[in-house]
N, C-alpha and C. Protein backbone atom coordinates (compact mmCIF):
# COMPACT_ATOMS: atom_id res chain seq x y z
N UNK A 1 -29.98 92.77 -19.86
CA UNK A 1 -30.52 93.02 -18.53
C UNK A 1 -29.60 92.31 -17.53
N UNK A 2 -29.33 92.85 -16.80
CA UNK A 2 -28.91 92.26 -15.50
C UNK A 2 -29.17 91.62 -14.22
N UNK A 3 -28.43 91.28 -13.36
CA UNK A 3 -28.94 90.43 -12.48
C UNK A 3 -29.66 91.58 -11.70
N UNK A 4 -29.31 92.34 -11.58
CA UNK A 4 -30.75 93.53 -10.39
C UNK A 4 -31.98 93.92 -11.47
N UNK A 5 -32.17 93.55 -12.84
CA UNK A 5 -33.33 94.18 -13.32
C UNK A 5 -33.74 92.76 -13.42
N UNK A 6 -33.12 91.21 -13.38
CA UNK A 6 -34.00 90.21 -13.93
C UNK A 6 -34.59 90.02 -12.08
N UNK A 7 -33.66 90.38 -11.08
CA UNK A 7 -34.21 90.35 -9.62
C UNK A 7 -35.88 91.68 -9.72
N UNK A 8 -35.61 92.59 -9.98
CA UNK A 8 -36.81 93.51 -9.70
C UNK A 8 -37.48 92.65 -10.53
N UNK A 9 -37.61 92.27 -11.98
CA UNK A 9 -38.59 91.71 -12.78
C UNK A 9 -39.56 90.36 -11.95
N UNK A 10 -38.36 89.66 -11.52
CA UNK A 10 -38.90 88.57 -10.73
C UNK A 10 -39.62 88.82 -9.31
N UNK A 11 -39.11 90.22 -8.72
CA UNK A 11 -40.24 90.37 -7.88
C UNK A 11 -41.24 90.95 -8.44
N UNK A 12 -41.47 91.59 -9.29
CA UNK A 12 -42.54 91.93 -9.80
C UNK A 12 -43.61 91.10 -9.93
N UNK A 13 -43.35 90.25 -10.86
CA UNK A 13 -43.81 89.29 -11.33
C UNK A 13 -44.63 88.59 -10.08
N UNK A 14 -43.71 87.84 -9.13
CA UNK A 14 -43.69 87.45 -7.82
C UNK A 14 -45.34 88.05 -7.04
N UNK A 15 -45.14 89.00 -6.80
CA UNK A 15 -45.78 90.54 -6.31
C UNK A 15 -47.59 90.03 -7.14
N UNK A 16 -47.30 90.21 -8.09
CA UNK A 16 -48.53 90.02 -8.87
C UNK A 16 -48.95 88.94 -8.94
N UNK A 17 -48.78 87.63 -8.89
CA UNK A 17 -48.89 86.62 -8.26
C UNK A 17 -49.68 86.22 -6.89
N UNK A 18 -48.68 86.79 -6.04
CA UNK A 18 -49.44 86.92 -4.99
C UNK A 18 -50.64 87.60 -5.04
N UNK A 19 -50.79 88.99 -4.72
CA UNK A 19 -51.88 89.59 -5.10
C UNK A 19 -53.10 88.84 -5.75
N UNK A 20 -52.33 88.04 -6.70
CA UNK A 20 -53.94 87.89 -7.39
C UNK A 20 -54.34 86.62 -6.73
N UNK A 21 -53.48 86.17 -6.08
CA UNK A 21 -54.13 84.78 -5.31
C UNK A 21 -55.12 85.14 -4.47
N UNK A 22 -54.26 86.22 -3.15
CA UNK A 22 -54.82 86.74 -2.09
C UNK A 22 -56.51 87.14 -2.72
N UNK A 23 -56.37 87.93 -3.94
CA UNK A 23 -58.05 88.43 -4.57
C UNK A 23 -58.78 87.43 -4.34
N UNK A 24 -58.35 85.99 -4.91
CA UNK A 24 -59.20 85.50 -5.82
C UNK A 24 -59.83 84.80 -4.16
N UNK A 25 -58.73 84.30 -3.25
CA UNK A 25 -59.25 83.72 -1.99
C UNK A 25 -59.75 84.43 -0.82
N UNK A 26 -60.09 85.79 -1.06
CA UNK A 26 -60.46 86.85 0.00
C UNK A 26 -62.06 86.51 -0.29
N UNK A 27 -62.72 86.17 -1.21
CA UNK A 27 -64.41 85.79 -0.46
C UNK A 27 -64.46 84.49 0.22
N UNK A 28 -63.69 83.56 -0.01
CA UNK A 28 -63.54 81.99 0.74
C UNK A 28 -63.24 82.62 1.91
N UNK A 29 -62.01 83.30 2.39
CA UNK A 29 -61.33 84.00 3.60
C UNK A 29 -62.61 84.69 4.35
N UNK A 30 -63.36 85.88 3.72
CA UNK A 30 -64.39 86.63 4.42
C UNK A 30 -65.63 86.51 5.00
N UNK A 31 -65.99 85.21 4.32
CA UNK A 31 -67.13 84.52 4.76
C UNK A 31 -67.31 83.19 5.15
N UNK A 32 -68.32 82.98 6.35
CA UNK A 32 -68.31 81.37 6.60
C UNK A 32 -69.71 80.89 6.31
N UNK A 33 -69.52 80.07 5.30
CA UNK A 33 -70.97 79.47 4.83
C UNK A 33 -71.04 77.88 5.56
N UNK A 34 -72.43 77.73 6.19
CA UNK A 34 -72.38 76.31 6.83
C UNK A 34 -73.49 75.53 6.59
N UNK A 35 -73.69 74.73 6.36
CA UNK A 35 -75.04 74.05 5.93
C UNK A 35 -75.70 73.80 7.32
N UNK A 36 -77.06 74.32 7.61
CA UNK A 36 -77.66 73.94 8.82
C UNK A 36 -77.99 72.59 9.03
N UNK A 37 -77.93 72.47 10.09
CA UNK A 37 -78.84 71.10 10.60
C UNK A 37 -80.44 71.25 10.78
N UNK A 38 -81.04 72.12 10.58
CA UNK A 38 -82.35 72.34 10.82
C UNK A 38 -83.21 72.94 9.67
N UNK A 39 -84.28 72.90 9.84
CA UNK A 39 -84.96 73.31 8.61
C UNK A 39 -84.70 75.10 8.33
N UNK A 40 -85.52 75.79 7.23
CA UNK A 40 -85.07 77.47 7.27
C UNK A 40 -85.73 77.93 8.31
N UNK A 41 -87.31 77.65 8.52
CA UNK A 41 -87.59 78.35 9.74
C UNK A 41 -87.00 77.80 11.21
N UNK A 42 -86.76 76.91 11.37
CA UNK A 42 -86.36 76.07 12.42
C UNK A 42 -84.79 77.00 13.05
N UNK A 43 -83.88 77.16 11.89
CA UNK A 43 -82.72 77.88 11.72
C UNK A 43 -83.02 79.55 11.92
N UNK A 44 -83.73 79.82 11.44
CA UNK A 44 -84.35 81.81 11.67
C UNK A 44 -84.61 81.58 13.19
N UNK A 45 -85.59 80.92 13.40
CA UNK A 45 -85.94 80.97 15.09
C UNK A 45 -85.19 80.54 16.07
N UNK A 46 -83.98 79.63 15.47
CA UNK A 46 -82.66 78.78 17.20
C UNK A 46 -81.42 80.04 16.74
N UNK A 47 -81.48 80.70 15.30
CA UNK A 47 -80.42 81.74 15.64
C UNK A 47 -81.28 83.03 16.57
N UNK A 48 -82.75 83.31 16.22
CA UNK A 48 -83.02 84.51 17.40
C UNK A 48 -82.75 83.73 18.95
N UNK A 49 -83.16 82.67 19.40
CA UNK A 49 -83.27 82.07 20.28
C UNK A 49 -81.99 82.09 21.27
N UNK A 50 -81.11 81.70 20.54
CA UNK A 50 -79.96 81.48 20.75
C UNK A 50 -79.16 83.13 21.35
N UNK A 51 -79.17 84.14 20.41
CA UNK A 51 -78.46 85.06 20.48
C UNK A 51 -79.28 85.97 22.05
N UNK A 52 -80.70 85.36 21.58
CA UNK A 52 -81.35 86.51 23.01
C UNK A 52 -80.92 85.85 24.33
N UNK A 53 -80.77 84.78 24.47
CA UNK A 53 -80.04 83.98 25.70
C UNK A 53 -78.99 84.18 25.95
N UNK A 54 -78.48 84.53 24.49
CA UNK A 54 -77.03 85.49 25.35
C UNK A 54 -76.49 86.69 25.41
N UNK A 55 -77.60 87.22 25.76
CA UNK A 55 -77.17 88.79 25.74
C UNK A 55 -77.49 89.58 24.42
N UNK A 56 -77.73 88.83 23.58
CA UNK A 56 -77.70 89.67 22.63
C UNK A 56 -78.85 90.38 21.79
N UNK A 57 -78.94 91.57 21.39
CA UNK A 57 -80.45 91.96 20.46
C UNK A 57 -80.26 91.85 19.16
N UNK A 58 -82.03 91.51 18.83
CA UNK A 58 -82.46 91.25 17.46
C UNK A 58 -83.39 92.52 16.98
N UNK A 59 -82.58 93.40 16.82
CA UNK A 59 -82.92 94.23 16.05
C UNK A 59 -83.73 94.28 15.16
N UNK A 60 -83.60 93.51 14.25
CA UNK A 60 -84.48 93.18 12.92
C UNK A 60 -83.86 92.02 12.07
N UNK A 61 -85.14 91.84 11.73
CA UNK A 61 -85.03 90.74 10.69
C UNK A 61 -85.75 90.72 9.50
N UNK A 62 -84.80 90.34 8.22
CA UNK A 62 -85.22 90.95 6.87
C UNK A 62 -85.19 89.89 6.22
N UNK A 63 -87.12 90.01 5.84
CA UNK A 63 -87.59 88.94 4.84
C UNK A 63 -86.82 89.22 3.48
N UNK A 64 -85.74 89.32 3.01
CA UNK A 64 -85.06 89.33 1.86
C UNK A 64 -85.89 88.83 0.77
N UNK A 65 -86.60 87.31 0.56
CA UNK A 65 -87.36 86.90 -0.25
C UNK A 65 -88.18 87.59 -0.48
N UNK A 66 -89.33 88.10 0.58
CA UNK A 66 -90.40 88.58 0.70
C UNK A 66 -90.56 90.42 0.06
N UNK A 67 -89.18 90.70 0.17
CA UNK A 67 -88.72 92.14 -0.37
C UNK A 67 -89.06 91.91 -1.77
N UNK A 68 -88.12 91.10 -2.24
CA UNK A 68 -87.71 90.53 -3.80
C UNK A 68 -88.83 90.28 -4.49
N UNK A 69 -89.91 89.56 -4.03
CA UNK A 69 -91.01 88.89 -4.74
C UNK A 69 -91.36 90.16 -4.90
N UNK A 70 -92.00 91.05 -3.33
CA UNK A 70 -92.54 92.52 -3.62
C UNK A 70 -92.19 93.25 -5.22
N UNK A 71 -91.22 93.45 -5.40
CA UNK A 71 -90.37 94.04 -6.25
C UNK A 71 -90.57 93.14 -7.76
N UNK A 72 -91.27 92.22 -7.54
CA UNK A 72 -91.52 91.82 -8.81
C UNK A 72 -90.61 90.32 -9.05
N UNK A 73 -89.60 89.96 -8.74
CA UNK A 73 -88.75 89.01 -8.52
C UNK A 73 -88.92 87.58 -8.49
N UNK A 74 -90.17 86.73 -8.79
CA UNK A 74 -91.11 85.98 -8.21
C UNK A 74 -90.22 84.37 -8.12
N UNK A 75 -89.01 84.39 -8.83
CA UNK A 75 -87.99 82.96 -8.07
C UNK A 75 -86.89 83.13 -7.51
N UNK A 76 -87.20 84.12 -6.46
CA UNK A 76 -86.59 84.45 -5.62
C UNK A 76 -86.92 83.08 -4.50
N UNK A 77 -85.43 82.51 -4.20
CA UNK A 77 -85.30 81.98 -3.15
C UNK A 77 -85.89 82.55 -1.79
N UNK A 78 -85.93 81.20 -0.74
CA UNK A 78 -85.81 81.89 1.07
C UNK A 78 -84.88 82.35 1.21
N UNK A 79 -84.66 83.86 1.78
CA UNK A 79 -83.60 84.51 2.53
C UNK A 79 -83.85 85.43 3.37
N UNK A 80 -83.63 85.17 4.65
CA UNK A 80 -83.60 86.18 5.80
C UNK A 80 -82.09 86.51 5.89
N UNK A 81 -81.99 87.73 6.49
CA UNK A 81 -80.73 88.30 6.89
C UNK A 81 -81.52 88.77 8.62
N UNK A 82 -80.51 88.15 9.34
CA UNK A 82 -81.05 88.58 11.06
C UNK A 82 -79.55 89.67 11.59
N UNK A 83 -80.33 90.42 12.00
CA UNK A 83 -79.02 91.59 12.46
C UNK A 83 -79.46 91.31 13.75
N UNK A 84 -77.95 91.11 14.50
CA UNK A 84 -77.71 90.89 15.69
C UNK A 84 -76.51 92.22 16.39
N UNK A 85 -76.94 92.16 17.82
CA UNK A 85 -76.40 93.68 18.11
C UNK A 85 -76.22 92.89 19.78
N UNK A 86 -75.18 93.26 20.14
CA UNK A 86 -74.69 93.03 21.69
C UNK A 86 -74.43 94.38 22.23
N UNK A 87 -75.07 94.98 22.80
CA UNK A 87 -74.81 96.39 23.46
C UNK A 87 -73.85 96.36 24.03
N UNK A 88 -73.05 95.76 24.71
CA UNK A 88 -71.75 96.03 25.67
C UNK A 88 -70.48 96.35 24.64
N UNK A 89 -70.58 95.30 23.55
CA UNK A 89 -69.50 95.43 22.44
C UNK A 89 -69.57 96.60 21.62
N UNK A 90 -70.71 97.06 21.42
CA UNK A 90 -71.45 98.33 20.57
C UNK A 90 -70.93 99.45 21.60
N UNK A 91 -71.13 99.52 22.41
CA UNK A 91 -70.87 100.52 23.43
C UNK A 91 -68.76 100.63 23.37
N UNK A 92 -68.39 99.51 23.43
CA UNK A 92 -67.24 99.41 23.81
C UNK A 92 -66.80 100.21 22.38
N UNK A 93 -67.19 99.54 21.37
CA UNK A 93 -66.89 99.85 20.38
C UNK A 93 -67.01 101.43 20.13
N UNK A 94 -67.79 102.36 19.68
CA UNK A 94 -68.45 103.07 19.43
C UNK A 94 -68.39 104.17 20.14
N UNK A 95 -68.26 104.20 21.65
CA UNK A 95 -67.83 104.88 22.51
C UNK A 95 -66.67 105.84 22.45
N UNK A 96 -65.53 105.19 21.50
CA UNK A 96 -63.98 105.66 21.27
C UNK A 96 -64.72 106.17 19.22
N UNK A 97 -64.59 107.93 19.12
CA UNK A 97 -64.74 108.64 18.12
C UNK A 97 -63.98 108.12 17.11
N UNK A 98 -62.63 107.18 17.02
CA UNK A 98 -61.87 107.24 15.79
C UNK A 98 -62.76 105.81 14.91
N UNK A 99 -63.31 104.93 16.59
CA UNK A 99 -63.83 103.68 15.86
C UNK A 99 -65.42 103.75 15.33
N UNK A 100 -65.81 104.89 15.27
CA UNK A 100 -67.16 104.87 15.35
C UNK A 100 -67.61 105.01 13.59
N UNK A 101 -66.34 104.71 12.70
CA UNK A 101 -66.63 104.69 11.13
C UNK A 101 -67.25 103.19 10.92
N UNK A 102 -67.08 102.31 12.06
CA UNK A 102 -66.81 100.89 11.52
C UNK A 102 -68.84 101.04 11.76
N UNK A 103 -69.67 101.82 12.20
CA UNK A 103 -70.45 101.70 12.41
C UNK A 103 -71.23 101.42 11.20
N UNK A 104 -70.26 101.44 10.04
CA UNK A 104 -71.23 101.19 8.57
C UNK A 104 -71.32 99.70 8.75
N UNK A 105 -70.56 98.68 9.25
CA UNK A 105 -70.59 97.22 9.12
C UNK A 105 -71.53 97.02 10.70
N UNK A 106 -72.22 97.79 11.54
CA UNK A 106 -73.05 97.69 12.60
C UNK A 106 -74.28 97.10 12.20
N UNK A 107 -75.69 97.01 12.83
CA UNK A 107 -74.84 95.61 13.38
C UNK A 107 -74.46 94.39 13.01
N UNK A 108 -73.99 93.06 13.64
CA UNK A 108 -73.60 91.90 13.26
C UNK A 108 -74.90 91.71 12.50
N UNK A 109 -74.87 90.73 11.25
CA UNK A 109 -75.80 90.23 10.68
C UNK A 109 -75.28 88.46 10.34
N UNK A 110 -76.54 87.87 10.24
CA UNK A 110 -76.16 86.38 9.92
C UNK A 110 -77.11 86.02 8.74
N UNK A 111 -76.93 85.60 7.76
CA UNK A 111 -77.47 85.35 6.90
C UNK A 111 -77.99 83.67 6.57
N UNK A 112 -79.05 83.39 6.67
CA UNK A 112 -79.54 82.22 6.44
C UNK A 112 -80.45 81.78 4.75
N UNK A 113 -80.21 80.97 4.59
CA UNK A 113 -80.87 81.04 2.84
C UNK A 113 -80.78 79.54 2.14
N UNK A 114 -81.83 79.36 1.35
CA UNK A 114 -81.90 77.93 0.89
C UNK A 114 -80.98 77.73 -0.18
N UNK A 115 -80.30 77.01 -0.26
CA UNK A 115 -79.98 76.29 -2.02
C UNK A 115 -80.74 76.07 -2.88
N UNK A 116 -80.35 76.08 -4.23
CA UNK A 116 -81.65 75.42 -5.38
C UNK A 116 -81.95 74.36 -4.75
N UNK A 117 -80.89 73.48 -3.99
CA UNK A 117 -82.06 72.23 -3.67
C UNK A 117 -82.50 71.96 -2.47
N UNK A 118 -82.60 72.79 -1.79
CA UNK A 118 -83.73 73.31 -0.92
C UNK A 118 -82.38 72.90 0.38
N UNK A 119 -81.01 72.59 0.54
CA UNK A 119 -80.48 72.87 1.75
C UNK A 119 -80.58 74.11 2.45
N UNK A 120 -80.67 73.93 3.53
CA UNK A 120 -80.46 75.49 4.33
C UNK A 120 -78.84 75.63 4.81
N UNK A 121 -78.70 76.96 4.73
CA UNK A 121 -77.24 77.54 4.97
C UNK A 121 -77.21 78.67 5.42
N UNK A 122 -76.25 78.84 6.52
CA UNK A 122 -75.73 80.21 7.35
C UNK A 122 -74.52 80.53 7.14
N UNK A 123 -74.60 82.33 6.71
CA UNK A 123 -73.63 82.99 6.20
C UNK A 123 -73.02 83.61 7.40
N UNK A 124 -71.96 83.73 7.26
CA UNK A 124 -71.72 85.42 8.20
C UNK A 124 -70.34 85.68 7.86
N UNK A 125 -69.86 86.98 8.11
CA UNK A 125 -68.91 87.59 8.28
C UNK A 125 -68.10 86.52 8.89
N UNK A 126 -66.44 86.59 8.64
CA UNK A 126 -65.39 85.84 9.65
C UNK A 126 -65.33 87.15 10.33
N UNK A 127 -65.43 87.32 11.57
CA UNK A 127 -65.16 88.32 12.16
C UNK A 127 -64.01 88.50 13.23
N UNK A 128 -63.34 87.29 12.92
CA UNK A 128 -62.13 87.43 13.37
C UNK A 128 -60.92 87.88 12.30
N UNK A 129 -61.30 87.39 11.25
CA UNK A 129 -60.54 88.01 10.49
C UNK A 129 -60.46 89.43 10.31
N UNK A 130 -61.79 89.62 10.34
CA UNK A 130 -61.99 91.51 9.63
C UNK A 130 -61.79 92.18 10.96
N UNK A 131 -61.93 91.58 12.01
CA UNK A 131 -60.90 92.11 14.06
C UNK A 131 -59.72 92.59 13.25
N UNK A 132 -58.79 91.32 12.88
CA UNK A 132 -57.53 92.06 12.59
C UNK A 132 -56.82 92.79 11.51
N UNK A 133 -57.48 93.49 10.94
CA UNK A 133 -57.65 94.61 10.05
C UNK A 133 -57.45 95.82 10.82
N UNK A 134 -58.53 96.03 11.89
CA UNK A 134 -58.78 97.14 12.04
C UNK A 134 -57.08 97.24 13.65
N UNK A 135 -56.95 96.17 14.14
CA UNK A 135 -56.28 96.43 15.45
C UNK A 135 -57.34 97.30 16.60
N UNK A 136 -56.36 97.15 17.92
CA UNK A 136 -56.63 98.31 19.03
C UNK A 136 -58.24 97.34 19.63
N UNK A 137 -59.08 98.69 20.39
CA UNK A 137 -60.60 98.10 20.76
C UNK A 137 -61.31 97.34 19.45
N UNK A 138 -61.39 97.95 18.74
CA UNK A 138 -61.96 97.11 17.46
C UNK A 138 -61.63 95.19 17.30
N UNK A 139 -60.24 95.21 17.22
CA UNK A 139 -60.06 94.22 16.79
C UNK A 139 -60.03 92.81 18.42
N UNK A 140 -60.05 93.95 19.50
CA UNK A 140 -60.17 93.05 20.68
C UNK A 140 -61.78 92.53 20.66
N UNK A 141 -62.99 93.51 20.60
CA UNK A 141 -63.87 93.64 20.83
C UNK A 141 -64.45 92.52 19.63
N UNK A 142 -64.16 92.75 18.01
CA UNK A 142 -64.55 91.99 17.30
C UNK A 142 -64.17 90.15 17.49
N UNK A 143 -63.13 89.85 18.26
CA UNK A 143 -62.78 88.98 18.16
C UNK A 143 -63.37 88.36 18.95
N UNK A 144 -63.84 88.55 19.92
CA UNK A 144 -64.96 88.28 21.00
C UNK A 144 -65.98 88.21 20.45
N UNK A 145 -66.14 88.82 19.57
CA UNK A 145 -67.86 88.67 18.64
C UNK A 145 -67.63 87.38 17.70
N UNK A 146 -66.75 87.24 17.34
CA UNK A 146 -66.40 86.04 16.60
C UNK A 146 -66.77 84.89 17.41
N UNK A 147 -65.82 85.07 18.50
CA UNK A 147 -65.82 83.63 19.46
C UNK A 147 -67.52 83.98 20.08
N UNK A 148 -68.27 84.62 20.30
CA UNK A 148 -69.54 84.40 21.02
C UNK A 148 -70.33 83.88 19.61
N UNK A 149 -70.13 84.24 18.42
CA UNK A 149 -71.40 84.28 17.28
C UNK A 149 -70.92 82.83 17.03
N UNK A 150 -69.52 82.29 17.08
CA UNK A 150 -69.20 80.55 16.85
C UNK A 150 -70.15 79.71 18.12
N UNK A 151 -69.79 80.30 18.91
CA UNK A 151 -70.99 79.60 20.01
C UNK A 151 -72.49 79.91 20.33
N UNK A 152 -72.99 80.73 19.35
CA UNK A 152 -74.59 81.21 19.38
C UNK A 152 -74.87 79.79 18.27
N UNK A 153 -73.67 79.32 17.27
CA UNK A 153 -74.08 78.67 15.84
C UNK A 153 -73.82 77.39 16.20
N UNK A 154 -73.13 77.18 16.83
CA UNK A 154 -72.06 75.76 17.87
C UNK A 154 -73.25 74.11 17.28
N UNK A 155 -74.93 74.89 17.75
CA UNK A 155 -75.61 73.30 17.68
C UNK A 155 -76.68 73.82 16.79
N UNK A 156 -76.23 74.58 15.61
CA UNK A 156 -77.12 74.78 14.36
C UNK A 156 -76.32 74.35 13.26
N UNK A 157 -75.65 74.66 12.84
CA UNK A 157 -74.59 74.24 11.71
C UNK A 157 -74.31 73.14 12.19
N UNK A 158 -73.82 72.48 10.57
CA UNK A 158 -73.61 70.76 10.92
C UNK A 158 -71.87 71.12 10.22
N UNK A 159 -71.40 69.87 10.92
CA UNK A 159 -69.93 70.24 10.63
C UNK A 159 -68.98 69.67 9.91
């Protein structure tokens, strides 16, 4: 073999490497988990609180636990999932036909949920990251959702 097939081999190699790093660190990368400062209900009610003061709607909110037990599930942890929706960004968004696929990830959701040992913790999307994926209105509009949903969480999460 030669020096251009032990070079392709080594990028290969290289190549796959990477890749599998990028895999393995894309759920650390996609999500921000934070341990609250407040109790679970305390945390369900300062994230509605919070988001309606700023503009934003609460669409719904999903007793996740309360589903689960239904269903037969009965150590099923606390988990709400709160979907949050800012009409101006939705509009901005949504308005332009090519972006209106992203409407499967609509709306923002934040996920709150106990540990086995009873800490409370808030999930969500990095949504600055998954902004720059898409580029254009999307990725302007999401990034702004990022920076408003860091400051809806600013004095709930402990740091």
């Amino acid at each position: 073999m030669g020096k251009i097939g032990t070079f392709i081999i080594g990028l290969l190699i290289g190549g796959v490497i990477a890749a599998g790093t990028f895999w393995l660190a894309m759920p650390g990368m996609m999500l921000h988990v934070s341990e609250s400062r407040l109790s679970f209900d305390e945390t369900v009610t300062a994230i509605e609180s919070k988001a309606t003061a700023n503009g934003w709607q609460v669409p719904k909110v999903y007793d996740i636990q309360a589903s689960l037990i239904k269903a037969g599930k009965s150590d099923m942890t606390r988990l709400t999932v709160i979907s949050l929706c800012q009409p101006d960004h939705a509009y901005d968004i949504l308005s332009e036909e090519p972006n209106r696929s992203v409407s499967a990830m609509m709306p923002c959701r934040i996920g709150v949920f106990e540990g086995d040992d009873g800490t409370v913790y808030v999930s969500q999307l990095n949504m600055g990251m998954m902004a720059k994926m898409f580029g254009g209105t999307i990725q302007d509009v999401m990034g702004q959702v990022s920076i408003e949903e860091k400051e809806m969480l600013e004095d709930i999460i402990a740091h």
